[in-house]
Every structure is written in C-alpha cells, then in structure tokens.
N, C-alpha and C. Protein backbone atom coordinates (compact mmCIF):
# COMPACT_ATOMS: atom_id res chain seq x y z
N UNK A 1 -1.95 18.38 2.32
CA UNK A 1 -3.37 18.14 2.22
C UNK A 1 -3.77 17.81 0.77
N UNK A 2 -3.45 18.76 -0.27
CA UNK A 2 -3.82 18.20 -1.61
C UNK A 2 -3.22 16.91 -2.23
N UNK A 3 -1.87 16.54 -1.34
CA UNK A 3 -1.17 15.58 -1.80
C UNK A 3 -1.99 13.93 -1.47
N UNK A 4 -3.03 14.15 -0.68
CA UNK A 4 -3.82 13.09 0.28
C UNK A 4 -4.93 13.24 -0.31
N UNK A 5 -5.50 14.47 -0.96
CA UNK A 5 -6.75 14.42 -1.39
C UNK A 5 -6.61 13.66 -2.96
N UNK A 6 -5.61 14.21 -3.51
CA UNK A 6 -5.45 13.15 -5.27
C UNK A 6 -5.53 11.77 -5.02
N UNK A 7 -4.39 11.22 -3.50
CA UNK A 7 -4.42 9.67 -3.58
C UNK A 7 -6.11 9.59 -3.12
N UNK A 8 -6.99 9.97 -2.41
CA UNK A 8 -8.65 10.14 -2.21
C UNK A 8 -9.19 9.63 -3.23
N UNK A 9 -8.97 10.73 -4.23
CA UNK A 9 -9.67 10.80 -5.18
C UNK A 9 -9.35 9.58 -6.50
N UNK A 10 -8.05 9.39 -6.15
CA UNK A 10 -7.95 8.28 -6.75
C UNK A 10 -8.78 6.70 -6.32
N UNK A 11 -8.38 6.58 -5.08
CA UNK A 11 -9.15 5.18 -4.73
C UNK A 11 -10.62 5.26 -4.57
N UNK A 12 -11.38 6.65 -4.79
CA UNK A 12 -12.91 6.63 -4.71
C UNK A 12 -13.14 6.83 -6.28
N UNK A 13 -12.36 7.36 -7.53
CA UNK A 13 -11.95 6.71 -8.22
C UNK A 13 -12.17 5.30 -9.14
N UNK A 14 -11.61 4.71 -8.52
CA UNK A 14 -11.67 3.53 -8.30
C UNK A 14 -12.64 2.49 -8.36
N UNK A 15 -13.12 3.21 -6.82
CA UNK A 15 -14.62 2.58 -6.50
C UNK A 15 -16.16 2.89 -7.48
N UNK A 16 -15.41 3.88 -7.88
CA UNK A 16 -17.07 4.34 -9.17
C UNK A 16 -16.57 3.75 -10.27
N UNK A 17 -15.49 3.59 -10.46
CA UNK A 17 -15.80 2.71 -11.73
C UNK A 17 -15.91 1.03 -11.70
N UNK A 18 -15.85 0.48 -10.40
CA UNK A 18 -15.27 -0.66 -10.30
C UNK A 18 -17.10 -0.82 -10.12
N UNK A 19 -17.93 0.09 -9.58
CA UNK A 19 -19.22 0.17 -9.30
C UNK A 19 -20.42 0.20 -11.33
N UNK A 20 -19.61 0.18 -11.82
CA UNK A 20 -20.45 0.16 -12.87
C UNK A 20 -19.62 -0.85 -13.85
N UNK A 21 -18.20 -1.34 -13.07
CA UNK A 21 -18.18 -2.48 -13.86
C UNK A 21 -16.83 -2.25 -15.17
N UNK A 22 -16.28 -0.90 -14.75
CA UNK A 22 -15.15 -0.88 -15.57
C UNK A 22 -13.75 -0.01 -14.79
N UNK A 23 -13.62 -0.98 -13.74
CA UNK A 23 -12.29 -0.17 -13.39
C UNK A 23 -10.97 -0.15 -13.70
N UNK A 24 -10.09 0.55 -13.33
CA UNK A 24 -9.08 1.04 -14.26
C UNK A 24 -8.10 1.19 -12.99
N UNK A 25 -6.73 0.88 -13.37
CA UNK A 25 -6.01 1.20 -12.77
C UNK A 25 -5.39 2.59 -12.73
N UNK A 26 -5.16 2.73 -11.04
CA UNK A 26 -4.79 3.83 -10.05
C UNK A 26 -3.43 4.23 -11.19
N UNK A 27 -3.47 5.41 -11.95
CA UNK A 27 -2.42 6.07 -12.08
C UNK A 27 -0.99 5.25 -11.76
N UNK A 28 0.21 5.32 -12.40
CA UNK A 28 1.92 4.67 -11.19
C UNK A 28 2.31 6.30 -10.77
N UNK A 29 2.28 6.79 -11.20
CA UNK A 29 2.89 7.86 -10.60
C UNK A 29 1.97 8.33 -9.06
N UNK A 30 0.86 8.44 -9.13
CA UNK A 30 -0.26 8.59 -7.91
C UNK A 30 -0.16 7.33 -6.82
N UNK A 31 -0.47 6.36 -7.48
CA UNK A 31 -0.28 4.89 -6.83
C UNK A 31 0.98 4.39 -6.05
N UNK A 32 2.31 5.14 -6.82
CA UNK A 32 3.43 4.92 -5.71
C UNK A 32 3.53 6.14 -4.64
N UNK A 33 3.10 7.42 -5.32
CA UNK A 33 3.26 8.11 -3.92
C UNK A 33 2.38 7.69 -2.72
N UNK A 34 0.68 7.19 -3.25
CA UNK A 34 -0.29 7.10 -2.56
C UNK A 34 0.41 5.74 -1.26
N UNK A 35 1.32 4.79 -1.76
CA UNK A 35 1.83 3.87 -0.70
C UNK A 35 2.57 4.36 0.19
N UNK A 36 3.77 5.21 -0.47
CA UNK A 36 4.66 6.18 0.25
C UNK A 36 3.76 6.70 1.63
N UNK A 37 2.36 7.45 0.99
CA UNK A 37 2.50 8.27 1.93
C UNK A 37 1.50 7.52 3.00
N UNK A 38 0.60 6.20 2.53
CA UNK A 38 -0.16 5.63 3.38
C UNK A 38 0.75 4.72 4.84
N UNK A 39 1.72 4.35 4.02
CA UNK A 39 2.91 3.87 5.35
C UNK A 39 3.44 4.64 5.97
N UNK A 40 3.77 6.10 5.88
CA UNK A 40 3.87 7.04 6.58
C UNK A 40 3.19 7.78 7.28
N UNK A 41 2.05 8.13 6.95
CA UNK A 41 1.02 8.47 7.62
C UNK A 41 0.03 7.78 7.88
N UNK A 42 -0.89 6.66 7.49
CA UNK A 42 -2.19 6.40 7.67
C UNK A 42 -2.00 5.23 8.44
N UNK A 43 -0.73 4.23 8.22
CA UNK A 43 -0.26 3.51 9.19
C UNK A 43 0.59 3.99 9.84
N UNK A 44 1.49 4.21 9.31
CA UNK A 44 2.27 5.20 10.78
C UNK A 44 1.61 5.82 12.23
N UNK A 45 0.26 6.12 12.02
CA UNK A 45 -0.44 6.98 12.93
C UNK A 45 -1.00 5.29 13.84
N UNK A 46 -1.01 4.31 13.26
CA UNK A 46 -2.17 3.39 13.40
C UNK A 46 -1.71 2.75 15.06
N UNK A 47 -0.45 3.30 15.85
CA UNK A 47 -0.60 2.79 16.87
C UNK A 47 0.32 1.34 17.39
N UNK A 48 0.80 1.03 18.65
CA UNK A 48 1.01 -0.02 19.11
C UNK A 48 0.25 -1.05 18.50
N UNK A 49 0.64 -2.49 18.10
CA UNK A 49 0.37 -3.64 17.51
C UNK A 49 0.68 -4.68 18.71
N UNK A 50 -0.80 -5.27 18.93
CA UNK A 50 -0.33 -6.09 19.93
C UNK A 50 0.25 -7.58 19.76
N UNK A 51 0.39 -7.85 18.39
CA UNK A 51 0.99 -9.09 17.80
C UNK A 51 2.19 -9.19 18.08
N UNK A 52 2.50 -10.61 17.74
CA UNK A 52 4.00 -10.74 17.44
C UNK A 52 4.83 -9.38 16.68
N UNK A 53 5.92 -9.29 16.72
CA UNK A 53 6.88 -8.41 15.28
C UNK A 53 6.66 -9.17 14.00
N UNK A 54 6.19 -7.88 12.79
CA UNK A 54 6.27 -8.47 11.64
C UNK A 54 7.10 -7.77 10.60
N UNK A 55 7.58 -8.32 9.80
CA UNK A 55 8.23 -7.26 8.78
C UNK A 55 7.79 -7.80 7.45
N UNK A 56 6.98 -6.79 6.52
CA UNK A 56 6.54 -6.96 5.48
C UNK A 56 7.31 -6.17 4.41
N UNK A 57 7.07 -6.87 3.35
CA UNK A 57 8.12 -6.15 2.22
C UNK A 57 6.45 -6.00 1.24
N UNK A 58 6.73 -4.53 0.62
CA UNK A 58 5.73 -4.29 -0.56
C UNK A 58 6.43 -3.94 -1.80
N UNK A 59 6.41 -4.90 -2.93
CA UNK A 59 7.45 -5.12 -3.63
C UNK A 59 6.29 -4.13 -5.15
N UNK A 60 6.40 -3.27 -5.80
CA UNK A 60 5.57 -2.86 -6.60
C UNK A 60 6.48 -3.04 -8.36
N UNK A 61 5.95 -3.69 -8.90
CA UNK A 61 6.63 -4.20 -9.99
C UNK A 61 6.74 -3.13 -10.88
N UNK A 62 6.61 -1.43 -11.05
CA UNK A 62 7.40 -0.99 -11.49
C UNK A 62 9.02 -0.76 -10.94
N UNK A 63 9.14 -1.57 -10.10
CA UNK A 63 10.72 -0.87 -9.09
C UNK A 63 10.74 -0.55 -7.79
N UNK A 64 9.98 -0.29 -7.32
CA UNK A 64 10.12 0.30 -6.22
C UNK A 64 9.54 -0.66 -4.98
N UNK A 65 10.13 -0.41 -3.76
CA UNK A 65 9.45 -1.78 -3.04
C UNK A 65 10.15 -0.65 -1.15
N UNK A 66 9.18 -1.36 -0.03
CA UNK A 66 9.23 -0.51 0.66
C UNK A 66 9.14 -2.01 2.34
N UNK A 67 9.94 -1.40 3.20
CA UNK A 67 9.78 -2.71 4.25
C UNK A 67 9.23 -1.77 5.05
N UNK A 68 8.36 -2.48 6.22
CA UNK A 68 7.84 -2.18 7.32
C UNK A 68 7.70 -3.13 8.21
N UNK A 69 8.09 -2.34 9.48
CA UNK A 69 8.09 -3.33 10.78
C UNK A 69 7.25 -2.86 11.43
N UNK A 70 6.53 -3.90 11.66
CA UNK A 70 5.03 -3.73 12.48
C UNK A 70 5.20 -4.17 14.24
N UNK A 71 5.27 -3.45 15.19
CA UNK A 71 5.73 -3.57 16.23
C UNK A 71 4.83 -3.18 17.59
N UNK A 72 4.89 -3.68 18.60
CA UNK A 72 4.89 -3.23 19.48
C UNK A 72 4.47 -1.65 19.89
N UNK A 73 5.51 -0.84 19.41
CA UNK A 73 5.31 0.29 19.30
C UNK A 73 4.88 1.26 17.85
N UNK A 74 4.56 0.47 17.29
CA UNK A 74 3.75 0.96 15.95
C UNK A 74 4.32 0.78 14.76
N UNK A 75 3.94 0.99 14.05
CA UNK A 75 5.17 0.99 12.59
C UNK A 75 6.03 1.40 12.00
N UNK A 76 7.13 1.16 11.44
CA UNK A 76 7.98 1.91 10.92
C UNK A 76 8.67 1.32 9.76
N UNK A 77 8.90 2.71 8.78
CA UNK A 77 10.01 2.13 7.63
C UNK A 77 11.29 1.67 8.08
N UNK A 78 11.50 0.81 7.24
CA UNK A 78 12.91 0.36 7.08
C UNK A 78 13.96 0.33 6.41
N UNK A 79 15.19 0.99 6.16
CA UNK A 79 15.89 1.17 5.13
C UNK A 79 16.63 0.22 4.95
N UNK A 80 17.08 -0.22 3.92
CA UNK A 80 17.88 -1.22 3.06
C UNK A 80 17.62 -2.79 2.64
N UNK A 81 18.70 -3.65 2.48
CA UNK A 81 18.03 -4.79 2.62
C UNK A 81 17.94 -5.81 3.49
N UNK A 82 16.64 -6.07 4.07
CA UNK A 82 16.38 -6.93 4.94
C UNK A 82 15.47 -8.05 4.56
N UNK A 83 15.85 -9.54 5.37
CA UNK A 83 14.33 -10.71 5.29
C UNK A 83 13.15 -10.16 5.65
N UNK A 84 12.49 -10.69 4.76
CA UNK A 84 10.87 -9.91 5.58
C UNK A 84 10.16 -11.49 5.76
N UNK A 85 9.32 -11.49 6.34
CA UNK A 85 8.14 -12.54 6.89
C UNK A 85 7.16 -12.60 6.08
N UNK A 86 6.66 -11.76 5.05
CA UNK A 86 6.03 -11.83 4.02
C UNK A 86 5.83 -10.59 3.13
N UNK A 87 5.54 -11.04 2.17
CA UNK A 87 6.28 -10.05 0.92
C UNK A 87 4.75 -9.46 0.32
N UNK A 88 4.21 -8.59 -0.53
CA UNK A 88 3.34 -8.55 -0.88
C UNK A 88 3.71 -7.75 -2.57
N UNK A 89 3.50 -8.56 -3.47
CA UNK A 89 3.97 -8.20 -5.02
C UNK A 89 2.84 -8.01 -5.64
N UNK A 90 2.94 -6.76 -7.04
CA UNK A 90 1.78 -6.25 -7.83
C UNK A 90 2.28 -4.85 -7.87
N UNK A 91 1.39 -4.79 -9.22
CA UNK A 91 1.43 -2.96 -9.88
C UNK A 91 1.24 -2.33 -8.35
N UNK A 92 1.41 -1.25 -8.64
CA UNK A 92 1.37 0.23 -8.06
C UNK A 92 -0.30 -0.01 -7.53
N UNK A 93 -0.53 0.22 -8.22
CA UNK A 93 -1.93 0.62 -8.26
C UNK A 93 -2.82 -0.54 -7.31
N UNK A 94 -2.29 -1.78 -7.87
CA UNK A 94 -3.01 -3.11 -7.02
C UNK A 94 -2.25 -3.07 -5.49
N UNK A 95 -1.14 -2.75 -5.28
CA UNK A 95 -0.70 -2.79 -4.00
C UNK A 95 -1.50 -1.43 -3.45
N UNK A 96 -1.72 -0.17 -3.74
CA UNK A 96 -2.35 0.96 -2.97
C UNK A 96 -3.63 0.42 -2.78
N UNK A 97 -4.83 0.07 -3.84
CA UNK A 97 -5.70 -0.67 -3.74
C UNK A 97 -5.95 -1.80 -2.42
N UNK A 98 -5.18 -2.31 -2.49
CA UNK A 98 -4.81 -3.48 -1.41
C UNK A 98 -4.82 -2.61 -0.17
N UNK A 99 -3.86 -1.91 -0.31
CA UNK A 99 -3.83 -1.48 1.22
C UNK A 99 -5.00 -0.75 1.52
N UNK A 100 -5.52 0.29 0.91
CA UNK A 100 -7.00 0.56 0.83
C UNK A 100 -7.89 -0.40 1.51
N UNK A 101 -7.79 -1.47 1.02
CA UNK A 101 -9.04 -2.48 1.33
C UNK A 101 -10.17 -2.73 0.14
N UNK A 102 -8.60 -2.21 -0.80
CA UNK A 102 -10.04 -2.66 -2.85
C UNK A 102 -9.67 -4.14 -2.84
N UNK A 103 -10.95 -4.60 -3.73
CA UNK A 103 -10.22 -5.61 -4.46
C UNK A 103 -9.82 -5.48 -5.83
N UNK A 104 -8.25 -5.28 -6.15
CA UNK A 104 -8.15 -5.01 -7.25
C UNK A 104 -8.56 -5.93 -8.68
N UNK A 105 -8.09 -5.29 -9.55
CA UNK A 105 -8.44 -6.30 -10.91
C UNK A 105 -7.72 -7.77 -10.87
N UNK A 106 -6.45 -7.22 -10.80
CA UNK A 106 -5.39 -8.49 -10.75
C UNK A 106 -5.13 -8.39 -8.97
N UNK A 107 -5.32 -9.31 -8.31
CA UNK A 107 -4.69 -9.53 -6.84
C UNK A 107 -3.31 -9.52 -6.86
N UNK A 108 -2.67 -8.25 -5.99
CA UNK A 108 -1.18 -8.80 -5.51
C UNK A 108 -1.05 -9.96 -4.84
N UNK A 109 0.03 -10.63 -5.21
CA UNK A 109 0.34 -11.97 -4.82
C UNK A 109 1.43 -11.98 -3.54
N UNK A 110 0.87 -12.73 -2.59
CA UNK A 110 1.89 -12.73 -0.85
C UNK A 110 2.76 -13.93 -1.62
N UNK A 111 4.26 -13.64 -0.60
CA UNK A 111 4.88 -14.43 -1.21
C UNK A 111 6.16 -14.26 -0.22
C-alpha cells in the first residue's frame, strides 16, 4: 500500500506543478518502480483485451526496459528477448507519466 501511495503522490505531484507551470520530473528511482508496479498491477488487473495480440516493449533510457503482451486474456510480462510491435522510449519518469495519461515535458517517442 505505501509502495502505491509514493508512485500517487508522485504523479499528483506532477500534476501541481505542471498546474502552475513548472514541472519536474518523477524521481528514476520512484518512476521505475512506479512502471514495474503499474504493469503488474494496474494493468495486470485491466482484464481481457478484445483486440488483436500486441506486444509492447517500454524501453526507459536509464536501462531498464520491460515487454508486455496484451491479450485476449489480459496482460502479461514477458521475460527475455523478444520482437515487439511497438516500442515506447523515454526517461523513467516520461514513460510512468505516459502511462498515467500525463503529458510529459519531453514525449516518449513510439518506435
């Protein structure tokens, strides 16, 4: 629970400063767990997908990068290396943002 309330408090955060015009990027250390744990839980929970199969790669330019297959039967991580169908690159902070639904400072770039 507190581990969900920091990434919270980070992306509302966010939103107050982005609301007066000086926002700042999401912490990397907060910002990569906050992806970790949003693909595990906040999409993870999100259910059967009635689309095609997709597999997205979230590539976060300190290092770390994470695949997900979006399915039928809901989502899931993926371990190792695989093609993905589209890639999504940027800081820590602009990819959690993103998935949020911010618009960050700098846009992660699909690719």
């Amino acid at each position: 629970m507190a581990r969900h309330q920091v990434h919270e408090a980070a992306v509302h955060t966010f939103d107050a400063q982005l609301a007066t015009g000086t926002p700042q990027p999401v912490l990397t250390v907060v910002a990569l767990d906050g992806i970790a744990e949003f693909i595990g839980l906040s999409h993870g929970n999100a259910g059967p997908r009635p689309h095609n199969p997709t597999r997205i790669g979230l590539h976060a330019a300190e290092g770390q990068s994470w695949l997900v297959d979006l399915t039928a039967s809901g989502s899931h991580l993926v371990d190792g290396q695989h093609e993905t169908d589209v890639g999504l690159h940027g800081s820590a902070s602009n990819l959690l943002l993103t998935l949020h639904g911010r618009p960050p400072g700098q846009p992660a770039k699909r690719g």
